[in-house]
Protein backbone atom coordinates (compact mmCIF):
# COMPACT_ATOMS: atom_id res chain seq x y z
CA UNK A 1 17.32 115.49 28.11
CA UNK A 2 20.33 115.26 30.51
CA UNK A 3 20.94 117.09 34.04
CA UNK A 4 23.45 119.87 34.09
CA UNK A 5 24.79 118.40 37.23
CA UNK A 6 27.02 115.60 37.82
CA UNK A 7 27.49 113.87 41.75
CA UNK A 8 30.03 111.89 42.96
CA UNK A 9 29.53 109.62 45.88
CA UNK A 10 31.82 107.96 48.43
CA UNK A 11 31.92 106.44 51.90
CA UNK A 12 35.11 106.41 54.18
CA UNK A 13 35.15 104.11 57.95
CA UNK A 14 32.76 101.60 59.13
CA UNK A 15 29.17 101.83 57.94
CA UNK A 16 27.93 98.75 59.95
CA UNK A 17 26.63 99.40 63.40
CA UNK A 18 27.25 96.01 65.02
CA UNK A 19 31.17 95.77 65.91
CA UNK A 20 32.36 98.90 65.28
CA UNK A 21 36.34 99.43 64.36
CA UNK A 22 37.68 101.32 67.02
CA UNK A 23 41.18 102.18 65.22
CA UNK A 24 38.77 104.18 62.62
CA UNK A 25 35.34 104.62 64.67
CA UNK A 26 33.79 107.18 62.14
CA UNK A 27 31.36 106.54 59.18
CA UNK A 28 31.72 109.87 56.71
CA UNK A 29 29.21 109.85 53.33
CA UNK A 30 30.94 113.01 51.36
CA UNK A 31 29.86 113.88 47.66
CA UNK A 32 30.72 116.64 45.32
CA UNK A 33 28.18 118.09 42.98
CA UNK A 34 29.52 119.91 40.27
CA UNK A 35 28.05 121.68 37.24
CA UNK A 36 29.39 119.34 33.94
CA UNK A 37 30.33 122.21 32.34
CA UNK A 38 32.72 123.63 35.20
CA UNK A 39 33.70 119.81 35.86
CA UNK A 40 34.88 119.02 31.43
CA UNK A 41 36.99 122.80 31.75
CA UNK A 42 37.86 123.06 35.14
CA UNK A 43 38.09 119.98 37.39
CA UNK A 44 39.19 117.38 35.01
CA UNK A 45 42.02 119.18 33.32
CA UNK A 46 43.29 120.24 36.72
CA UNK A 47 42.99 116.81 37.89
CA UNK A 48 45.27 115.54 35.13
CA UNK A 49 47.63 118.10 35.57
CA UNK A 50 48.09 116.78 39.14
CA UNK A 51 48.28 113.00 37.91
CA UNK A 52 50.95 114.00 35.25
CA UNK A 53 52.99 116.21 37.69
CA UNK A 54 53.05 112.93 40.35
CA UNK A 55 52.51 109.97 38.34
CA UNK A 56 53.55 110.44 34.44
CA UNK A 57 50.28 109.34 33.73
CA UNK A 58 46.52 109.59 34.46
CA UNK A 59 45.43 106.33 35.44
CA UNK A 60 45.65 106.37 38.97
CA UNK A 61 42.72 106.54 41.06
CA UNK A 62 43.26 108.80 44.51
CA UNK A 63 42.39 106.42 47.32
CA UNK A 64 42.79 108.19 50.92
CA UNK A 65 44.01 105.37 52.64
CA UNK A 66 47.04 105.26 49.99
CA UNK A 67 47.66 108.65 50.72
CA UNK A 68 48.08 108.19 54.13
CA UNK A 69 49.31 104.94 54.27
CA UNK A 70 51.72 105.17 51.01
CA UNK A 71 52.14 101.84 49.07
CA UNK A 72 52.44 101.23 45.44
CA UNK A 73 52.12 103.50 42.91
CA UNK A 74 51.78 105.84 45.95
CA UNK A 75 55.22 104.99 47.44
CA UNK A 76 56.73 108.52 46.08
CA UNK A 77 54.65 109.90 49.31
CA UNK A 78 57.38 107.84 51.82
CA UNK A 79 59.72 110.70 50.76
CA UNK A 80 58.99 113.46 53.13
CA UNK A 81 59.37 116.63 50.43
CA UNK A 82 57.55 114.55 47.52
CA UNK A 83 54.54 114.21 50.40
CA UNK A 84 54.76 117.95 50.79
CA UNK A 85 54.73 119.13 47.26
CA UNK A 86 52.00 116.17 46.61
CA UNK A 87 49.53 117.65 49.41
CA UNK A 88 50.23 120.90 48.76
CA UNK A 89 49.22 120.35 45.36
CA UNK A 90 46.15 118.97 46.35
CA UNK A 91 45.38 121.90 48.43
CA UNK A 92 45.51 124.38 45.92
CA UNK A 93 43.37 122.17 43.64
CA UNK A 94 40.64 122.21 46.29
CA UNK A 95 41.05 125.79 47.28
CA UNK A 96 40.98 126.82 43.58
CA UNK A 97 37.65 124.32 43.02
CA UNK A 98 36.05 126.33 45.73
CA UNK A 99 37.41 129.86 45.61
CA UNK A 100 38.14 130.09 41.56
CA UNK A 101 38.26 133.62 42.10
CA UNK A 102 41.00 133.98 44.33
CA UNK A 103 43.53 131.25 42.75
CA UNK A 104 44.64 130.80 39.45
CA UNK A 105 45.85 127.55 37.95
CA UNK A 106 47.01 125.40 40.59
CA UNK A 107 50.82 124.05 39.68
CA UNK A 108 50.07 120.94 39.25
C-alpha cells in the first residue's frame, strides 16, 4: 500500500530569475531519499541524540542560515568551542548516514 521510501525536499538562495541576490547568487534544490526503515532506526534516533546533546530537547528545527548566522535558540554556536563540537557532531552524523560501515554511533 505504502512506498518503502521516504524524500525530503528543500531549496536554499534565490529561485527567481529576475533580480538576482548577489550576496547569495546560487539557487541549490537538495533532497535526501531514505529507506523508512533505515530512517525510524537509524536517522531519527541519531538525530535526537544530536538535539538532546545541543538543545535539551528535540524541538528545534536545523535551519542553515541559523547555523551560520547564530541567533536564538542557536546562540550556543557564538561560542567558538560549542560551534566546533556542534559541527563536528554534525559531521559524523552525515558521514555515519553515508558510510554506516565505517562509523559507529556518532556522539551525539
Amino acid at each position: 500500500m505504502f512506498g518503502d521510501y521516504i524524500v525530503f525536499v528543500d531549496e536554499s538562495g534565490d529561485h527567481g530569475m529576475a533580480g538576482v541576490d548577489q550576496t547569495y547568487p546560487m539557487f541549490v534544490l537538495a533532497f535526501c531519499i531514505f529507506r523508512k526503515q533505515d530512517y525510524m532506526e537509524i536517522v531519527c534516533p541519531a538525530m535526537q541524540r544530536l538535539k538532546f546533546k545541543h538543545w535539551g530537547h528535540d524541538a528545534v528545527v536545523l535551519h542553515e542560515h541559523d547555523i551560520r548566522k547564530p541567533r536564538g535558540v542557536y546562540s550556543f554556536l557564538l561560542n567558538a568551542s560549542r560551534r566546533k563540537e556542534f559541527i563536528n557532531d554534525v559531521t559524523l552524523l552525515m558521514e555515519a548516514a553515508f558510510h554506516p560501515d565505517r562509523s559507529g554511533d556518532s556522539q551525539a
